[in-house]
C-alpha atoms as a PDB file:
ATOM      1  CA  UNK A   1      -9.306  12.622  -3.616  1.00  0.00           C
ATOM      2  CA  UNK A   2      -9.215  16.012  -4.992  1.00  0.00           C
ATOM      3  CA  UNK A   3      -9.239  19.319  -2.994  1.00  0.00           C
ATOM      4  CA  UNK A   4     -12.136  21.680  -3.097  1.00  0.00           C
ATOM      5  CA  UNK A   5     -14.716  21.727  -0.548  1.00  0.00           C
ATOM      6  CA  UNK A   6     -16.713  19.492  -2.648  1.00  0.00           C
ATOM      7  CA  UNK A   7     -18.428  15.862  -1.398  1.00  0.00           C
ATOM      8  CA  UNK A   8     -16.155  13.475  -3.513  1.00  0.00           C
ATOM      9  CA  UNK A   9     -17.474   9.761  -4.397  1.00  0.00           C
ATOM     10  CA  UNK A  10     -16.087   6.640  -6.050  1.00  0.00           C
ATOM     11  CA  UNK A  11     -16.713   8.247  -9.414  1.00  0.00           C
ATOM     12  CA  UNK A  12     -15.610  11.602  -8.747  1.00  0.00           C
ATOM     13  CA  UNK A  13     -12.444  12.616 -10.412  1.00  0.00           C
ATOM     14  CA  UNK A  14      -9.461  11.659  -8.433  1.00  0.00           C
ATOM     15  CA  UNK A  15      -6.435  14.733  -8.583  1.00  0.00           C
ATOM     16  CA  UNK A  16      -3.873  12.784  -5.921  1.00  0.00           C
ATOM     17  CA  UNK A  17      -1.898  15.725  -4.370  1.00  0.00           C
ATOM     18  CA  UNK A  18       1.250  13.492  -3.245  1.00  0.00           C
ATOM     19  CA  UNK A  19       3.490  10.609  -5.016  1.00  0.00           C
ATOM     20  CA  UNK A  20       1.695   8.373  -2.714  1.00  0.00           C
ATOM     21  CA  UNK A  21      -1.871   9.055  -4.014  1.00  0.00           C
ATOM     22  CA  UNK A  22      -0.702   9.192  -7.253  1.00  0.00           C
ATOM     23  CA  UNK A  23       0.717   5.465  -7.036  1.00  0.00           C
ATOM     24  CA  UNK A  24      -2.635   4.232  -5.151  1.00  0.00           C
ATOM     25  CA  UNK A  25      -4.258   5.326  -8.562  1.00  0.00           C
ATOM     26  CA  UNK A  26      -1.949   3.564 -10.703  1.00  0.00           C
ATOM     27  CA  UNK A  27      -2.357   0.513  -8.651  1.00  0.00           C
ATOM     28  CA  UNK A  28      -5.993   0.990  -9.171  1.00  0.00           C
ATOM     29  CA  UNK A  29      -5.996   0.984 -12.866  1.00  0.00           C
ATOM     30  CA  UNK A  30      -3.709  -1.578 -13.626  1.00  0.00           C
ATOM     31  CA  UNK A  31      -5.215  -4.203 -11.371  1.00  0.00           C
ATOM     32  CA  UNK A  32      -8.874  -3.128 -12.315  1.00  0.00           C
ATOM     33  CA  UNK A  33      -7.603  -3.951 -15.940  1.00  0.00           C
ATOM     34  CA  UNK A  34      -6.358  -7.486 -14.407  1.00  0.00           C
ATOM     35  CA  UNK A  35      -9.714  -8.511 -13.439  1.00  0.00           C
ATOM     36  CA  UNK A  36     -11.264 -11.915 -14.697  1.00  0.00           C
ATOM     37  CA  UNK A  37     -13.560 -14.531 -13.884  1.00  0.00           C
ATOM     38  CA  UNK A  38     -10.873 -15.874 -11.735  1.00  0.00           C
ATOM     39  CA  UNK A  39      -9.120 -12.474 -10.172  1.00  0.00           C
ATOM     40  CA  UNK A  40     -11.653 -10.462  -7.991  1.00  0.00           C
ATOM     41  CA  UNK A  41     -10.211  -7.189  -6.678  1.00  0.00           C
ATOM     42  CA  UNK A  42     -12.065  -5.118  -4.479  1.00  0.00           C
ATOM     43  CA  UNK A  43     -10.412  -1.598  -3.775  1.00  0.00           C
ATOM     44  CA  UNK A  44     -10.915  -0.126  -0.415  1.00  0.00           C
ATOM     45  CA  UNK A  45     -10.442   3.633   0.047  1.00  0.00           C
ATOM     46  CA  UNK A  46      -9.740   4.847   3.138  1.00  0.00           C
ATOM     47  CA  UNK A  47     -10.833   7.758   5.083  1.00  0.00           C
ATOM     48  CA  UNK A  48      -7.850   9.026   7.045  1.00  0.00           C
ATOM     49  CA  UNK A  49      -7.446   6.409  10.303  1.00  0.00           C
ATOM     50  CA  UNK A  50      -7.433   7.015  13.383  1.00  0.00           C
ATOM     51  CA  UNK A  51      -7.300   5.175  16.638  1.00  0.00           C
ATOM     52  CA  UNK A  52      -5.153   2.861  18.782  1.00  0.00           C
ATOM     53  CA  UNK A  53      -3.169  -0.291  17.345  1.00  0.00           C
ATOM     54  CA  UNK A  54      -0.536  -2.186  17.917  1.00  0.00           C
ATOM     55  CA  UNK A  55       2.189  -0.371  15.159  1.00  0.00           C
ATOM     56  CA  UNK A  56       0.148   3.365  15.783  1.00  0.00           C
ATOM     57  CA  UNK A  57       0.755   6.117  13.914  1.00  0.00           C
ATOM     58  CA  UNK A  58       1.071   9.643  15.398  1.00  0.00           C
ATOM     59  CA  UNK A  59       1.506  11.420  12.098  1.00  0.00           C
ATOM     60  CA  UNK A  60      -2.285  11.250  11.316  1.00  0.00           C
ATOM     61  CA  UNK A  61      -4.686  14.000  12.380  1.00  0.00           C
ATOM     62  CA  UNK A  62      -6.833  12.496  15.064  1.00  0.00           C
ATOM     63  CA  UNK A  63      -4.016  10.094  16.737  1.00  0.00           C
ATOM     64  CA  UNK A  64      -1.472  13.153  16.635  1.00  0.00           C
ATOM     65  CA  UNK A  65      -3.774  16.042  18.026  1.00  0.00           C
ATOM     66  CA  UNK A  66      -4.395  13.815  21.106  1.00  0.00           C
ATOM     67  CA  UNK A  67      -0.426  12.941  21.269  1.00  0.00           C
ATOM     68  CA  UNK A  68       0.383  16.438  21.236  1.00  0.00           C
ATOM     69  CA  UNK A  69      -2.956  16.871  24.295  1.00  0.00           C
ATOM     70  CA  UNK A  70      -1.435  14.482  26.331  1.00  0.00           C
ATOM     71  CA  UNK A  71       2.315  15.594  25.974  1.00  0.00           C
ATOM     72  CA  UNK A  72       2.235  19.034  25.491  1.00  0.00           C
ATOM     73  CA  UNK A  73      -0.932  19.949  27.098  1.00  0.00           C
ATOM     74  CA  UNK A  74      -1.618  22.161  23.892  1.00  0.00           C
ATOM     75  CA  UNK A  75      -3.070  22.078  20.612  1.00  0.00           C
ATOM     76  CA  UNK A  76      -2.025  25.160  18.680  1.00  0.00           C
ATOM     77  CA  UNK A  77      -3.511  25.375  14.556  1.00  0.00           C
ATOM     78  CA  UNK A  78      -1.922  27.384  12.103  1.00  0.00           C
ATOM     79  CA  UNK A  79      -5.040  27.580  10.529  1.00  0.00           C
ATOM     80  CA  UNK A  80      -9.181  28.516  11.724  1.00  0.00           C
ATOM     81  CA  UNK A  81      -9.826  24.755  11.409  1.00  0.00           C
ATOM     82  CA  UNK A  82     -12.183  25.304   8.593  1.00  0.00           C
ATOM     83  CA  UNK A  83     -11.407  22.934   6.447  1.00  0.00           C
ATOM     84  CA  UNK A  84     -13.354  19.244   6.072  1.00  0.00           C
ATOM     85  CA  UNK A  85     -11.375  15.714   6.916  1.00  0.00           C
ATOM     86  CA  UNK A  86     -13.138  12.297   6.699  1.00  0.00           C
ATOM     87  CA  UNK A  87     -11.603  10.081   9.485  1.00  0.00           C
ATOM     88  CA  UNK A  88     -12.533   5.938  10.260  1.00  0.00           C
ATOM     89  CA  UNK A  89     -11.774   4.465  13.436  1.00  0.00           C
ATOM     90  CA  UNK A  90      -8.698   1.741  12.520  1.00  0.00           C
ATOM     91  CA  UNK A  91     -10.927  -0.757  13.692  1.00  0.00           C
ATOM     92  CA  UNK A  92     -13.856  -0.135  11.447  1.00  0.00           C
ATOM     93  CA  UNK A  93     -11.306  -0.327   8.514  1.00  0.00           C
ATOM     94  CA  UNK A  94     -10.707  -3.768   9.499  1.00  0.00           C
ATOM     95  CA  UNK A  95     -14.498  -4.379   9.781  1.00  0.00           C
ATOM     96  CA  UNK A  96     -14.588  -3.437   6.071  1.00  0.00           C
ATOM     97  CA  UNK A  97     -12.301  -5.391   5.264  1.00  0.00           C
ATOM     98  CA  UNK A  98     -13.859  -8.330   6.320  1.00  0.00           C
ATOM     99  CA  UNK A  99     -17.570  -7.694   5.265  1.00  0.00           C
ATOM    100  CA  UNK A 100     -15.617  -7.407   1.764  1.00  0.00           C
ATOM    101  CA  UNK A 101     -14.313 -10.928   2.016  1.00  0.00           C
ATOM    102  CA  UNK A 102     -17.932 -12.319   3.313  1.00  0.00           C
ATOM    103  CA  UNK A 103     -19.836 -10.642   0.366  1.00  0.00           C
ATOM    104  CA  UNK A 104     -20.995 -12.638  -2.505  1.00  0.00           C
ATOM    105  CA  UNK A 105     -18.647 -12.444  -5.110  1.00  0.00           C
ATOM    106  CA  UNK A 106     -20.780 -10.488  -7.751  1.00  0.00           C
ATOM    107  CA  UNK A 107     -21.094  -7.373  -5.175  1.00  0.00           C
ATOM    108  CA  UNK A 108     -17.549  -6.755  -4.806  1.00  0.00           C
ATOM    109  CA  UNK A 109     -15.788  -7.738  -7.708  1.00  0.00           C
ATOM    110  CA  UNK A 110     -13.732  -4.974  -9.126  1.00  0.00           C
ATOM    111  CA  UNK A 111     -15.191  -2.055  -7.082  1.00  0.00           C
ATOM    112  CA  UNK A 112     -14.095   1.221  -5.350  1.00  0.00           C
ATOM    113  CA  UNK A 113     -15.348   1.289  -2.198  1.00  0.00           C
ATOM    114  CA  UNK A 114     -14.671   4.257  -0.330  1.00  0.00           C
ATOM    115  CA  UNK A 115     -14.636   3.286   3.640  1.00  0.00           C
ATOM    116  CA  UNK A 116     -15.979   5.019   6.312  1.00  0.00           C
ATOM    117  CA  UNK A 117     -19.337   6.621   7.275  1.00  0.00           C
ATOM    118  CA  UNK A 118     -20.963  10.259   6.001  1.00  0.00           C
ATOM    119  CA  UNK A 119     -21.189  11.407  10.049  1.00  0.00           C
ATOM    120  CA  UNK A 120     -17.550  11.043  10.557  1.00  0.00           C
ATOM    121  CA  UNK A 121     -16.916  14.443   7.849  1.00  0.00           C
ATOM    122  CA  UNK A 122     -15.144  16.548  10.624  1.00  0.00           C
ATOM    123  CA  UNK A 123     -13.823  20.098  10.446  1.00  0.00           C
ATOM    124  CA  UNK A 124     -10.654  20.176  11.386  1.00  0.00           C
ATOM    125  CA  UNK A 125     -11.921  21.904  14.303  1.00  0.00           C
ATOM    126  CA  UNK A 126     -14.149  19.863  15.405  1.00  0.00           C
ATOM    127  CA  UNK A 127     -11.538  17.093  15.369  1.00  0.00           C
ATOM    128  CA  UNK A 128      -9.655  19.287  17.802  1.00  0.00           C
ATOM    129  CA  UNK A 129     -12.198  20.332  20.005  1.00  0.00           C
ATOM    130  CA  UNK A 130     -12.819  16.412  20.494  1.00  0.00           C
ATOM    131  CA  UNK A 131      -9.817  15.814  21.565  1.00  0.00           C
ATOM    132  CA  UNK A 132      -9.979  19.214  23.850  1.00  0.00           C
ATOM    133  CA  UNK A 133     -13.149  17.383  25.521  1.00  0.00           C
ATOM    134  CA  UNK A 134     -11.418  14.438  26.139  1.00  0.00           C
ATOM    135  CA  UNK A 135      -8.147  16.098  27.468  1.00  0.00           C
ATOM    136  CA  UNK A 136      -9.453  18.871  29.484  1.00  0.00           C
ATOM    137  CA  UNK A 137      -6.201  20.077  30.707  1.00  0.00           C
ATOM    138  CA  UNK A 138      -5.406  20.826  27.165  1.00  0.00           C
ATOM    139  CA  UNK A 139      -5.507  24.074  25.659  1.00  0.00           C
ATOM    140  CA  UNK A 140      -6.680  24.714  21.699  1.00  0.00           C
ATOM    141  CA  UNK A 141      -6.060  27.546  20.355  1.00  0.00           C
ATOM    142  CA  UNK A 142      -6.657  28.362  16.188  1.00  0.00           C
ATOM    143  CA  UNK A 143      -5.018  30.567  14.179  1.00  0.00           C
ATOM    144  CA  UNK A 144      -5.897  32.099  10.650  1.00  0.00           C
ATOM    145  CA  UNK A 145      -6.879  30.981   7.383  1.00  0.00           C
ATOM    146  CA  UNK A 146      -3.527  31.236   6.095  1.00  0.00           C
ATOM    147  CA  UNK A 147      -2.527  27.430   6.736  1.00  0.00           C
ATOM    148  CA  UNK A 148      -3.539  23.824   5.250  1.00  0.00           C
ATOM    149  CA  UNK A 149      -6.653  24.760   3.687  1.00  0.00           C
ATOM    150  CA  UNK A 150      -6.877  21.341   1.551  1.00  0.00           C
ATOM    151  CA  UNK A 151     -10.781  20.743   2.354  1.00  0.00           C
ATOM    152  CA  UNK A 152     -12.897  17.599   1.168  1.00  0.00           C
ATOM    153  CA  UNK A 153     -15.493  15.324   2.393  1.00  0.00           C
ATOM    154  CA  UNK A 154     -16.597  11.777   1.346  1.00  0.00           C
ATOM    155  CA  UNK A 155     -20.134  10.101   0.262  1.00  0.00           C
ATOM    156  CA  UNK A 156     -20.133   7.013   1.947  1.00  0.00           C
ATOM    157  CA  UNK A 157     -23.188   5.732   0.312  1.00  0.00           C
ATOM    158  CA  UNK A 158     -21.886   3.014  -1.906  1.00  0.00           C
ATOM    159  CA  UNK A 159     -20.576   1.125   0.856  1.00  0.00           C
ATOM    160  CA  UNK A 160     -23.700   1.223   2.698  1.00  0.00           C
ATOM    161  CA  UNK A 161     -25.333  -0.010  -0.158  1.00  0.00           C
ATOM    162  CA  UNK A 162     -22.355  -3.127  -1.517  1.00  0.00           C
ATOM    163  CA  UNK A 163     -22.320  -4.360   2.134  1.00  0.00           C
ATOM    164  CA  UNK A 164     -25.619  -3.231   4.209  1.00  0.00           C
ATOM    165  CA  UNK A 165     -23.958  -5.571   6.924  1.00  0.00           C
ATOM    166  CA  UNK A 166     -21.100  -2.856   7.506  1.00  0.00           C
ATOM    167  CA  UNK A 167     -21.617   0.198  10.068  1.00  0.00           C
ATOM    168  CA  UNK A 168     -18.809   2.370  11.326  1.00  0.00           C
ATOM    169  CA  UNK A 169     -18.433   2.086  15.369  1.00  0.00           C
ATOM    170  CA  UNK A 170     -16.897   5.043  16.186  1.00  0.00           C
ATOM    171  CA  UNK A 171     -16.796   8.605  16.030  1.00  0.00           C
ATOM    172  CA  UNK A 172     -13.938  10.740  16.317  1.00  0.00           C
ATOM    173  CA  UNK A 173     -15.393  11.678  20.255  1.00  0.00           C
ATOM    174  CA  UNK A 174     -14.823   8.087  20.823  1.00  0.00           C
ATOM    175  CA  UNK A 175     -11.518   7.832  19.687  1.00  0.00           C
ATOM    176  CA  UNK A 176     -10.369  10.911  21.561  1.00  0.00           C
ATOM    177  CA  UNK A 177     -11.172   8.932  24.701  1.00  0.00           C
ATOM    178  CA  UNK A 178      -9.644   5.690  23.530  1.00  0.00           C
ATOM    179  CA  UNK A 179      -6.223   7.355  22.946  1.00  0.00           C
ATOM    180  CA  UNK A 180      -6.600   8.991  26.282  1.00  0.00           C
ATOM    181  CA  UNK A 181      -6.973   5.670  27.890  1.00  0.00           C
ATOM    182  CA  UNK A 182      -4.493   4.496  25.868  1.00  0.00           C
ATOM    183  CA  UNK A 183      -1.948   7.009  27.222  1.00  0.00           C
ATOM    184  CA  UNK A 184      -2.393   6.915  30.596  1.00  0.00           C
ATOM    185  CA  UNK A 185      -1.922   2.918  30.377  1.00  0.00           C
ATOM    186  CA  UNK A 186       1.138   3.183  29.554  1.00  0.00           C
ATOM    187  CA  UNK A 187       2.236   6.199  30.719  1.00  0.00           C
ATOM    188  CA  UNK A 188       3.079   7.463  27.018  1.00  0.00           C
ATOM    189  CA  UNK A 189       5.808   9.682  27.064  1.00  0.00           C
ATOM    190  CA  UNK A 190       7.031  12.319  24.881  1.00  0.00           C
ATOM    191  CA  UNK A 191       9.967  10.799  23.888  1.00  0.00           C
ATOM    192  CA  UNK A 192       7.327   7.618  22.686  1.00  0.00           C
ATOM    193  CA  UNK A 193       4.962  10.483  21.101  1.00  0.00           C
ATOM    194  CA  UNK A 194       8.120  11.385  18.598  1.00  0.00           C
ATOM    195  CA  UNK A 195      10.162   8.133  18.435  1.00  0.00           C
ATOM    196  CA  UNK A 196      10.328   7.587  14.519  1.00  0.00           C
ATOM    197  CA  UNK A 197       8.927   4.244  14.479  1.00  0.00           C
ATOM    198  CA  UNK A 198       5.499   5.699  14.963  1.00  0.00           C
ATOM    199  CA  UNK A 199       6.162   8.498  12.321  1.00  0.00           C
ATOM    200  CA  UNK A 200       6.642   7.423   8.576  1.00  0.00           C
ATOM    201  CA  UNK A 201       9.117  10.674   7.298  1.00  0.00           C
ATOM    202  CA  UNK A 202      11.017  10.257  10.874  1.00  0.00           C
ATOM    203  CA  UNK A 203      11.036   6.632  10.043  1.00  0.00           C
ATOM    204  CA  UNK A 204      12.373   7.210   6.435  1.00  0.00           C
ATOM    205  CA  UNK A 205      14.950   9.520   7.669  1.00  0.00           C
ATOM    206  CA  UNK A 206      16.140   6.650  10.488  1.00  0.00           C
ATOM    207  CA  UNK A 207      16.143   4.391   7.670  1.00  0.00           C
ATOM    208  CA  UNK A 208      18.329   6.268   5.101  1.00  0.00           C
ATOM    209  CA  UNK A 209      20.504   7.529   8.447  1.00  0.00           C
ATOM    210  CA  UNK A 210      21.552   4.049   8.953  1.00  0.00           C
ATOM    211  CA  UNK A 211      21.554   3.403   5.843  1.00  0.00           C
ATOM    212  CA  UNK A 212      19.336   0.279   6.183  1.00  0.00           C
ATOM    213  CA  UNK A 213      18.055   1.700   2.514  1.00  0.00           C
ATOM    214  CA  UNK A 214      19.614   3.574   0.162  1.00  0.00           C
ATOM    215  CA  UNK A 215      18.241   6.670  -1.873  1.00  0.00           C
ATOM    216  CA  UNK A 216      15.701   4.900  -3.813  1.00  0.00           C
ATOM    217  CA  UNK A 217      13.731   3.250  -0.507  1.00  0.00           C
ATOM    218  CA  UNK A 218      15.358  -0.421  -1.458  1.00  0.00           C
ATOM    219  CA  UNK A 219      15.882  -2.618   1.406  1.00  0.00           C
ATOM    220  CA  UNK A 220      20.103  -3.248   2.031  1.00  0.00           C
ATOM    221  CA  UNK A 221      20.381  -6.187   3.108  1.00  0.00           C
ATOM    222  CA  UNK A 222      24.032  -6.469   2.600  1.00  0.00           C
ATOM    223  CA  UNK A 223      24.934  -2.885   4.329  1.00  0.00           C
ATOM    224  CA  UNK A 224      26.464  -4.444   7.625  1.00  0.00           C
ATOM    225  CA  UNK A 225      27.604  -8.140   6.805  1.00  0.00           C
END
């Protein structure tokens, strides 16, 4: 979505800010244009995840403010935590997903769904301060408005309309807690918290360091035979 403190919905005009964005949109035009009485594409936007899975990631907001709680016992922003984030709960994602594949036809063919709920449009800040409440030994601390000031929030109507049946179950409070129960399970350490597998450019970096792919992110299969 674009930047701009601005409520963005499906038919907002998308300005993707990375070479990942930018691809999502291509893959949204050309398969929209593939769409028949026998090919029914639904596209599911995301709001930024967050929660506990089994492959987690650490290099999203939510999941890596409580990381950085639980191992480092602070949260220090470069910014004032101004600016707005949409987050959904990994398992509501999947929720969409499959109130997508029970929906009649008809309501879901070839529509941009964007999926998550209107509540869970969170200052930065507040994200923090959620995970400060469910960490209390953790200290957050903000800085300026000099930093990431990328702010946007998402209407979350059209999905509440396509599939009435679907309802986000968590808030970012509630995930906050789940990661802290999540850590102390299994005794998460920091060495776990920044392990590459759980952080895609650390993974990328493994990747290309043992050369398992080459400079154009293609699988080499051959490299060690």
């Amino acid at each position: 979505m674009a930047a701009g403190d601005s409520t963005k919905t499906e038919e907002s005009a998308p300005d993707p800010q990375t070479a990942y964005a930018d691809c999502k949109m291509l893959v949204e035009r050309d398969v929209q244009a593939l769409a028949d009485d026998s090919f029914s594409p639904t596209f599911l936007r995301n709001a930024t995840a967050f929660g506990a899975s089994p492959r987690i990631r650490f290099d999203i907001v939510l999941n890596n403010l409580a990381g950085l709680a639980w191992t480092t016992g602070r949260i220090t922003m470069t910014s004032d935590g101004s600016p707005w984030r949409p987050l959904v709960h990994v398992g509501d994602i999947c929720g969409a997903i499959i109130a997508t594949l029970q929906a009649p036809r008809g309501t879901v063919a070839n529509q941009i769904l964007n999926v998550g709920d209107n509540d869970n449009n969170y200052r930065v800040r507040e994200i923090a301060e959620a995970i400060g409440e469910a960490f209390p030994n953790c200290k957050v601390e903000f800085g300026s408005n000099a930093g990431d000031n990328r702010s946007y929030r998402v209407s979350f109507d059209k999905i509440r309309r396509v599939l009435p049946g679907f309802r986000c179950q968590w808030n970012a409070a509630a995930g906050a807690r789940q990661m802290r129960k999540l850590f102390e399970h299994i005794d998460m350490t920091a060495d776990d918290f920044n392990a590459p597998p759980y952080t895609r450019l650390r993974q990328l970096q493994r990747l290309l360091e043992t050369r398992q792919v080459d400079s154009d992110f293609y699988w080499r299969p051959n490299a060690f035979s």
